[in-house]
N, C-alpha and C. Protein backbone atom coordinates (compact mmCIF):
# COMPACT_ATOMS: atom_id res chain seq x y z
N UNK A 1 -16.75 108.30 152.73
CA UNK A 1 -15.60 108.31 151.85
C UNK A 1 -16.07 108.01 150.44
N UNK A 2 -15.40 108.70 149.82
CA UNK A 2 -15.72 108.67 148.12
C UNK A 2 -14.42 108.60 147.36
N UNK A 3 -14.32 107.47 147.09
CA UNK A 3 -13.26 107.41 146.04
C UNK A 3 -13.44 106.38 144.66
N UNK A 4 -12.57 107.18 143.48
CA UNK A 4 -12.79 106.69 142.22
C UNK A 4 -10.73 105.82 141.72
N UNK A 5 -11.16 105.00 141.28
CA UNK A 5 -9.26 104.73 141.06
C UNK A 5 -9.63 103.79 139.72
N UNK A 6 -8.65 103.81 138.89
CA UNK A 6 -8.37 103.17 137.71
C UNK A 6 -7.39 102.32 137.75
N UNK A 7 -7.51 101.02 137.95
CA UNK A 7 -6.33 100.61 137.62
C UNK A 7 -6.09 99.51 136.17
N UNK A 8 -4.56 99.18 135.64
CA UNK A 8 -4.88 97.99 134.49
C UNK A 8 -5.18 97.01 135.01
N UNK A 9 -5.82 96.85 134.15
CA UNK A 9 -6.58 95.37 134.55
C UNK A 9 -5.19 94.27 134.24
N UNK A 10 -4.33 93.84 135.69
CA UNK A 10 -3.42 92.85 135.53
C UNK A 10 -3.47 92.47 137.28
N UNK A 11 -3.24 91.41 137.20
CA UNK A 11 -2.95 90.91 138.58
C UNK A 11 -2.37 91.49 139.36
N UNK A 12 -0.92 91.98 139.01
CA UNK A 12 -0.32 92.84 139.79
C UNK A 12 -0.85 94.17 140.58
N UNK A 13 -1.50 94.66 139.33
CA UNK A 13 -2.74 96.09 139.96
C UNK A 13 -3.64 95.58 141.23
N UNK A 14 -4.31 94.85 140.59
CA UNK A 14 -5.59 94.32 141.36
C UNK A 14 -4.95 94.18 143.29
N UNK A 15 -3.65 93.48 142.99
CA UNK A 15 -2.76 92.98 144.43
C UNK A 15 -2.55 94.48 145.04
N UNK A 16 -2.10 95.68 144.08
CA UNK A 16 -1.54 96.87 145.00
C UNK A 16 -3.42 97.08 145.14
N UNK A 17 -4.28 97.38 144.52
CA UNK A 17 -5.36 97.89 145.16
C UNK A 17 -5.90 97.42 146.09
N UNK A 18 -6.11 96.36 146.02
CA UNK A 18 -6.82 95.85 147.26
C UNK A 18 -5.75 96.04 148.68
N UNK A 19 -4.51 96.09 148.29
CA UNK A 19 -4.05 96.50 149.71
C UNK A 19 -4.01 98.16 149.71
N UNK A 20 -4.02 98.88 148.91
CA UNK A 20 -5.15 100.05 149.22
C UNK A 20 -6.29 99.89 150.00
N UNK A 21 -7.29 99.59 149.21
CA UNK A 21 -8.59 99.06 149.44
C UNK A 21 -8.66 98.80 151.41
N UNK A 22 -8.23 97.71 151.92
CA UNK A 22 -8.18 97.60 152.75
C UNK A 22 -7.28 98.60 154.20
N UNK A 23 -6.26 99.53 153.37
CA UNK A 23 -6.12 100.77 154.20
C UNK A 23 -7.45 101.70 154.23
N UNK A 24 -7.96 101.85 153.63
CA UNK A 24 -8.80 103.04 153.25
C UNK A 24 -9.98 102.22 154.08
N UNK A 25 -10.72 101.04 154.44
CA UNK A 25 -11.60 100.72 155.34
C UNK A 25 -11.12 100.15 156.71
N UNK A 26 -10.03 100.49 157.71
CA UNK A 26 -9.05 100.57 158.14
C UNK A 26 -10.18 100.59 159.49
N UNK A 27 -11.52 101.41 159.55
CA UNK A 27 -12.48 101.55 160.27
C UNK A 27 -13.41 100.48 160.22
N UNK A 28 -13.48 99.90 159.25
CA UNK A 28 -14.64 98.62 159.38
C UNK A 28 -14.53 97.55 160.31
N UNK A 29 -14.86 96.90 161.02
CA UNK A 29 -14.43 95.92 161.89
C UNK A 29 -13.45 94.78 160.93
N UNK A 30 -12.72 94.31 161.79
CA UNK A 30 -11.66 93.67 160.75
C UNK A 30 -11.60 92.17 160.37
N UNK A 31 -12.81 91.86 160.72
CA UNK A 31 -13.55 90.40 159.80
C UNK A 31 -14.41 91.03 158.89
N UNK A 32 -15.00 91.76 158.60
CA UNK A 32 -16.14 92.29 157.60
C UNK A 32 -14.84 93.04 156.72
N UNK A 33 -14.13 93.60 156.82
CA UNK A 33 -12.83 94.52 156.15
C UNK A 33 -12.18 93.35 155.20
N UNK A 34 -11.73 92.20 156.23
CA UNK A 34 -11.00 91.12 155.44
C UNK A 34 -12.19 90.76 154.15
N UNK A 35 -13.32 89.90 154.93
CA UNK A 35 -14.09 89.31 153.89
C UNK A 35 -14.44 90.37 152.64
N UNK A 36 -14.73 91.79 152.87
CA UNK A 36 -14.96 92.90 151.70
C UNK A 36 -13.59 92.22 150.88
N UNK A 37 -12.60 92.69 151.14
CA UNK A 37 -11.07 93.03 150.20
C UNK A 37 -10.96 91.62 149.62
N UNK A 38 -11.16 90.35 150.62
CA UNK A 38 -10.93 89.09 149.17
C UNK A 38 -12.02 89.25 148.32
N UNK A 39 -13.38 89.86 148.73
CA UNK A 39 -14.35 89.64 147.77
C UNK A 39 -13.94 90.38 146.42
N UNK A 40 -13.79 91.67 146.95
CA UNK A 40 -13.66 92.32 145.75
C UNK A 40 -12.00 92.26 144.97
N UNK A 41 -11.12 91.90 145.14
CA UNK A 41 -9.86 91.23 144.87
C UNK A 41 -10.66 90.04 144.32
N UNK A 42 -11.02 88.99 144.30
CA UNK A 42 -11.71 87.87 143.55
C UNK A 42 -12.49 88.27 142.24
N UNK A 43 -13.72 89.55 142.95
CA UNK A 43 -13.95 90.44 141.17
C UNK A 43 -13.26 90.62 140.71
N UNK A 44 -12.08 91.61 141.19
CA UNK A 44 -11.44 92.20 140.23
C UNK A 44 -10.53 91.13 138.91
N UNK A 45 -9.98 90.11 139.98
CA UNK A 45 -9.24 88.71 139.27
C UNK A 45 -9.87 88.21 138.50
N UNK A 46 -11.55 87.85 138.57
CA UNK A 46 -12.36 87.52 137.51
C UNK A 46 -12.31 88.33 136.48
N UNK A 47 -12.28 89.86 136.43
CA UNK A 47 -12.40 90.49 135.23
C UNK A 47 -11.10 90.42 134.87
N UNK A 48 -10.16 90.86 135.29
CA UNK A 48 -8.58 90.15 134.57
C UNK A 48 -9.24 88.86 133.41
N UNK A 49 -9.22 87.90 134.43
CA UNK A 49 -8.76 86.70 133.95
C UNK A 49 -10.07 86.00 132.73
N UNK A 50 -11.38 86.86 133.29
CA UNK A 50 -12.20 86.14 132.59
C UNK A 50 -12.77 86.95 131.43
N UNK A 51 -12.79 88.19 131.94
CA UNK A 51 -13.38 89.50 130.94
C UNK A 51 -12.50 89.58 129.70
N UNK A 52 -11.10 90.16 130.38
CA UNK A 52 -9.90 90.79 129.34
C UNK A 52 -9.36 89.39 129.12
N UNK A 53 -9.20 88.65 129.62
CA UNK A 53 -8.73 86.97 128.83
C UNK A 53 -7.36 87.59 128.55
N UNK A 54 -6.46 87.97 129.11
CA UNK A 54 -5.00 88.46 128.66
C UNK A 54 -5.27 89.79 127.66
N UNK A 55 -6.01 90.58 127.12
CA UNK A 55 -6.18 91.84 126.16
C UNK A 55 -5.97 92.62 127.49
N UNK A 56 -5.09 94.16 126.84
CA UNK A 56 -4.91 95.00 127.58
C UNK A 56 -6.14 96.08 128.29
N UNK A 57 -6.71 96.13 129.10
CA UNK A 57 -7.44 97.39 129.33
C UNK A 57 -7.26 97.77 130.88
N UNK A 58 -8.66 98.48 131.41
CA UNK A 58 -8.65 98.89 132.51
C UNK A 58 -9.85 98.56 133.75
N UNK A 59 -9.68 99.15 135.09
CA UNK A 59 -10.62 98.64 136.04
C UNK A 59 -11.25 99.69 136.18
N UNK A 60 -12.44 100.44 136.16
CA UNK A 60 -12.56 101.29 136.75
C UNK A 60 -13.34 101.18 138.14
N UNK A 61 -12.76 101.53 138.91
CA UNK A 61 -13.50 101.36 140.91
C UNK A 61 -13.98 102.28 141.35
N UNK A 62 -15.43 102.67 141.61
CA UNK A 62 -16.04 103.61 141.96
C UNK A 62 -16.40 102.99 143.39
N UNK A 63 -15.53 103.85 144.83
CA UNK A 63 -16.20 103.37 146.46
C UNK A 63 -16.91 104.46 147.28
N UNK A 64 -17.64 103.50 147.60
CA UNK A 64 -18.82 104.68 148.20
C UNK A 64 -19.07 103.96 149.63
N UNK A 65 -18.18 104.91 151.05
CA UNK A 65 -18.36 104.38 151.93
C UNK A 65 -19.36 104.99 153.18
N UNK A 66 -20.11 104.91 153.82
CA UNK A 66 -20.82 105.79 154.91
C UNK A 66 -21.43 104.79 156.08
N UNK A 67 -21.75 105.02 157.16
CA UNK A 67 -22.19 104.81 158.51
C UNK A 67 -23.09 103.90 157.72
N UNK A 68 -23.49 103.38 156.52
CA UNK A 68 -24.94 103.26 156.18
C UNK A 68 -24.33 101.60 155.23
N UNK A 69 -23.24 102.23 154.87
CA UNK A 69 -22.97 100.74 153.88
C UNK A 69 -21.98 101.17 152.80
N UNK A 70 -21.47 99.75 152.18
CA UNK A 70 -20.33 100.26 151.13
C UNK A 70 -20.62 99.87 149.78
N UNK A 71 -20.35 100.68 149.06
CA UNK A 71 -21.08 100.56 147.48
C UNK A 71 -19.58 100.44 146.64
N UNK A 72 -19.16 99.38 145.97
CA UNK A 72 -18.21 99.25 145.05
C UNK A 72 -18.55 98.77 143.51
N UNK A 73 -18.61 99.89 143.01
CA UNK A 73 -18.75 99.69 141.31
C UNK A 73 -17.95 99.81 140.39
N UNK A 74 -17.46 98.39 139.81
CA UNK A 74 -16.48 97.97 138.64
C UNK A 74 -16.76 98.03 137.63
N UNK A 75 -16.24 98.82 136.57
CA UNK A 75 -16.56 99.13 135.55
C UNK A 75 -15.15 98.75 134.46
N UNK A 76 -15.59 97.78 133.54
CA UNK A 76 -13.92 97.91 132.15
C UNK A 76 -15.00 97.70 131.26
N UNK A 77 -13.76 97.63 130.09
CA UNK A 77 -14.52 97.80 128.67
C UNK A 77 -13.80 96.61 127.73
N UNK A 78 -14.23 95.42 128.25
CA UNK A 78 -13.53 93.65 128.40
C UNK A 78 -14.46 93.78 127.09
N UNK A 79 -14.52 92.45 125.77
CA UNK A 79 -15.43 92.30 125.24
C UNK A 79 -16.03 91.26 125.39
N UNK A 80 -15.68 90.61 126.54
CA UNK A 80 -16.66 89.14 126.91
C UNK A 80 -17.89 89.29 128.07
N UNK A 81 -18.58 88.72 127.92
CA UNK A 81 -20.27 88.57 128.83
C UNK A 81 -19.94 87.92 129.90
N UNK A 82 -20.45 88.45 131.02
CA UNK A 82 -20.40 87.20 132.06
C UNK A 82 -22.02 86.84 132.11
N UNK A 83 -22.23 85.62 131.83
CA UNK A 83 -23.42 84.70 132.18
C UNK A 83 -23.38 84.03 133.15
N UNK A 84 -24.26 84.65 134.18
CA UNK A 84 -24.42 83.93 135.49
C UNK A 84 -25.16 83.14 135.57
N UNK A 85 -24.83 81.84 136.94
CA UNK A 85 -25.56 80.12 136.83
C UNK A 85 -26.79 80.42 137.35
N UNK A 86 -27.68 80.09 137.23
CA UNK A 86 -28.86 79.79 137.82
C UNK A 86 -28.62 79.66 139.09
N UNK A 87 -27.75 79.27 140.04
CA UNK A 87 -27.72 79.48 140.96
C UNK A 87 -26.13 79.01 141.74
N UNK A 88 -26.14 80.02 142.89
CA UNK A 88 -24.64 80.44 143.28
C UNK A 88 -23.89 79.33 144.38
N UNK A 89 -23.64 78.12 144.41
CA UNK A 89 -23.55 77.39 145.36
C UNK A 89 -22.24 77.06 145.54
N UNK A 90 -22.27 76.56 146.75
CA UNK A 90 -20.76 76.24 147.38
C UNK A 90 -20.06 75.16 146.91
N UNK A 91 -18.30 75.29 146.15
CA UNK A 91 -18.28 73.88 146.03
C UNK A 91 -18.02 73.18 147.00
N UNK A 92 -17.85 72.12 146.70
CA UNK A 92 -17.35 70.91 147.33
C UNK A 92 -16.06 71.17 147.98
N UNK A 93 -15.65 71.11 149.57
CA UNK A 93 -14.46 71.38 150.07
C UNK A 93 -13.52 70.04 149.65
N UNK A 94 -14.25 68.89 149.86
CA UNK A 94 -13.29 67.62 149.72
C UNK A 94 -12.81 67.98 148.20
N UNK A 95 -13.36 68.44 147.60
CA UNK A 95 -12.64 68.71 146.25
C UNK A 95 -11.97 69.25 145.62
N UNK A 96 -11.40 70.47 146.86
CA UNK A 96 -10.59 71.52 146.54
C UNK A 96 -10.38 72.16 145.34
N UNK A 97 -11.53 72.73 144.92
CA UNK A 97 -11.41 73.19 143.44
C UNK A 97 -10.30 74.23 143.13
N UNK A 98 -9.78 73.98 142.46
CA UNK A 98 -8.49 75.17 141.85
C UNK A 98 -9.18 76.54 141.34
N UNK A 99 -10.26 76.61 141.33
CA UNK A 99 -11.10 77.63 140.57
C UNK A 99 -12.41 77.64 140.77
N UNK A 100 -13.00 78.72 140.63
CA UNK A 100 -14.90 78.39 140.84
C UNK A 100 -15.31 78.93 142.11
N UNK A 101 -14.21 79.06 143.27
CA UNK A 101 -14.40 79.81 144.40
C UNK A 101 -14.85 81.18 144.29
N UNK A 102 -14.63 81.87 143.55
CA UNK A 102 -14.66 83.53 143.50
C UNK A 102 -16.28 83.81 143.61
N UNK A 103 -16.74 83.66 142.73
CA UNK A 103 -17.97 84.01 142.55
C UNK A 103 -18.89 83.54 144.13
N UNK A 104 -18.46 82.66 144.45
CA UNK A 104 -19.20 81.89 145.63
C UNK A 104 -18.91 82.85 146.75
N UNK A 105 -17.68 83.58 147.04
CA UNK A 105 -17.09 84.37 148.20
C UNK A 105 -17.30 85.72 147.46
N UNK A 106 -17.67 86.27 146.52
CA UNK A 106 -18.36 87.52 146.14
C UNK A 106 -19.75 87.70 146.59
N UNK A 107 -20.55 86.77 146.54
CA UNK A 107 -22.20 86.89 146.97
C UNK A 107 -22.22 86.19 148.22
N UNK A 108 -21.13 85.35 148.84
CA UNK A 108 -21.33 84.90 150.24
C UNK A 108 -21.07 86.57 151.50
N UNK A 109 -20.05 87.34 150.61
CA UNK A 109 -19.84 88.56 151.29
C UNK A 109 -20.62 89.50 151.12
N UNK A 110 -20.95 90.07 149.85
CA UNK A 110 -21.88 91.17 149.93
C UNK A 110 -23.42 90.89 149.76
N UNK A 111 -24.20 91.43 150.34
CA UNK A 111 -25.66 91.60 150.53
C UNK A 111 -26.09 91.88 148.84
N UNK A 112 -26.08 92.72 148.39
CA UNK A 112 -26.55 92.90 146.80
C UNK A 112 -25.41 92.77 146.30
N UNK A 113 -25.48 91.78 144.83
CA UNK A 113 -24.52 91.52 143.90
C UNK A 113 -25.22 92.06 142.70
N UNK A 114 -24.88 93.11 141.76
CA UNK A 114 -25.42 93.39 140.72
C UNK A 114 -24.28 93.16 139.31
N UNK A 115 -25.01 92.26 137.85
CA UNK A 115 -24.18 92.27 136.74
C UNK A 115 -24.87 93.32 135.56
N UNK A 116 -23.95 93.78 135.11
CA UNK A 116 -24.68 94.68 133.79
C UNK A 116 -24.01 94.39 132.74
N UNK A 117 -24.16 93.66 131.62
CA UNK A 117 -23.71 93.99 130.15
C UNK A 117 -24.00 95.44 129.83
N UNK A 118 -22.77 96.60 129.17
CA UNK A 118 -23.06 97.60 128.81
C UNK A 118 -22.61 97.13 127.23
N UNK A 119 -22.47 98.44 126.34
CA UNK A 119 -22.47 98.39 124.97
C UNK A 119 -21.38 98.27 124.79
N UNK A 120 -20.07 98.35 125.91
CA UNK A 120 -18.71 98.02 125.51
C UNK A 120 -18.15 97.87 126.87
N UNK A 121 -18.78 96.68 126.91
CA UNK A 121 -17.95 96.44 128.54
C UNK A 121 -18.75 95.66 129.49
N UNK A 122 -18.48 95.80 130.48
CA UNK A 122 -19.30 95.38 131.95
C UNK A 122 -18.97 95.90 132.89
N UNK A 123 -20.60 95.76 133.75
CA UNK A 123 -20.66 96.83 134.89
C UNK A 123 -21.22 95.61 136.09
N UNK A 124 -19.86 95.98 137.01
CA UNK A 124 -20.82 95.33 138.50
C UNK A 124 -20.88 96.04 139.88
N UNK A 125 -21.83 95.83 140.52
CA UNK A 125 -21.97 96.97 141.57
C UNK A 125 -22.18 95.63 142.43
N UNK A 126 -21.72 95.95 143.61
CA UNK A 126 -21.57 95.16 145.07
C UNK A 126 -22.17 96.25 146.10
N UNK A 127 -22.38 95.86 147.47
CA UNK A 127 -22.79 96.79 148.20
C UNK A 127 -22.86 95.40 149.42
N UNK A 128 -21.91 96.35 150.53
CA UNK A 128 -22.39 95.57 152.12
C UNK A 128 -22.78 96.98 152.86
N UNK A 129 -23.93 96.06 153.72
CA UNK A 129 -24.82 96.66 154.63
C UNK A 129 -24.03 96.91 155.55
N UNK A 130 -23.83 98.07 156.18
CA UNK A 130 -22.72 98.00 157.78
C UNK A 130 -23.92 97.39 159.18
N UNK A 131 -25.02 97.45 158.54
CA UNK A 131 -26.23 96.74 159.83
C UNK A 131 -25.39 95.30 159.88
N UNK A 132 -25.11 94.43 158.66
CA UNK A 132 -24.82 93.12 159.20
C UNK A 132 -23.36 92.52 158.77
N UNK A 133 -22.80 93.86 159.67
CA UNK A 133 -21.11 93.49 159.71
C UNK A 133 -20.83 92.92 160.96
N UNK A 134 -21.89 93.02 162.64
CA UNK A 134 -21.48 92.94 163.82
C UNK A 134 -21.41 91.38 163.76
């Protein structure tokens, strides 16, 4: 399966896609299906909330699905950087953080996490292996 979708970058979008999103892998086993759709619903909320900071733009979602693995590449044209930590760790459950989860359940789900600063925007590519969905 090959599909491309645009949506605005607003919460509300992000909520109808991902319940797209999760029709359209309808075939994946349905713990690897769940964990994909919050992951990438958590990107997408990060670029809302952290990229566009409330400015109007867009998502662009490039999915690339086969017997072999799933390739999801997010693309907007936000003007903020994401600088990633030195390293990706779990918080604290007793601490119930209100925030800070996303990133942790983006790379706890997919196998390669890729960030790109482009010249007007940012680019991230995700990818799960279907070898270690069983």
């Amino acid at each position: 399966m090959r599909k491309s979708v645009t949506i605005p970058a607003t919460l509300e979008a992000v909520s109808g896609f991902t319940a797209s999103l999760e029709a359209d892998l309808k075939q994946m086993p349905a713990q690897t299906r769940m964990a994909v759709v919050l992951a990438v619903q958590e990107l997408c909320v990060n670029i809302v909330k952290h990229a566009y900071r409330g400015t109007r733009g867009d998502i662009h979602i490039q999915i690339d699905w086969s017997s072999q693995g799933l390739d999801i590449t997010c693309t907007d044209s936000a003007p903020t950087t994401y600088t990633p930590p030195e390293e990706i760790t779990a918080p604290d459950p007793l601490l119930l953080p209100e925030s800070g989860m996303g990133m942790f359940i983006i790379y706890q789900t997919f196998d390669r996490v890729e960030y790109e600063r482009l010249d007007h925007g940012n680019r991230w590519h995700v990818q799960k292996l279907m070898e270690n969905t069983a």
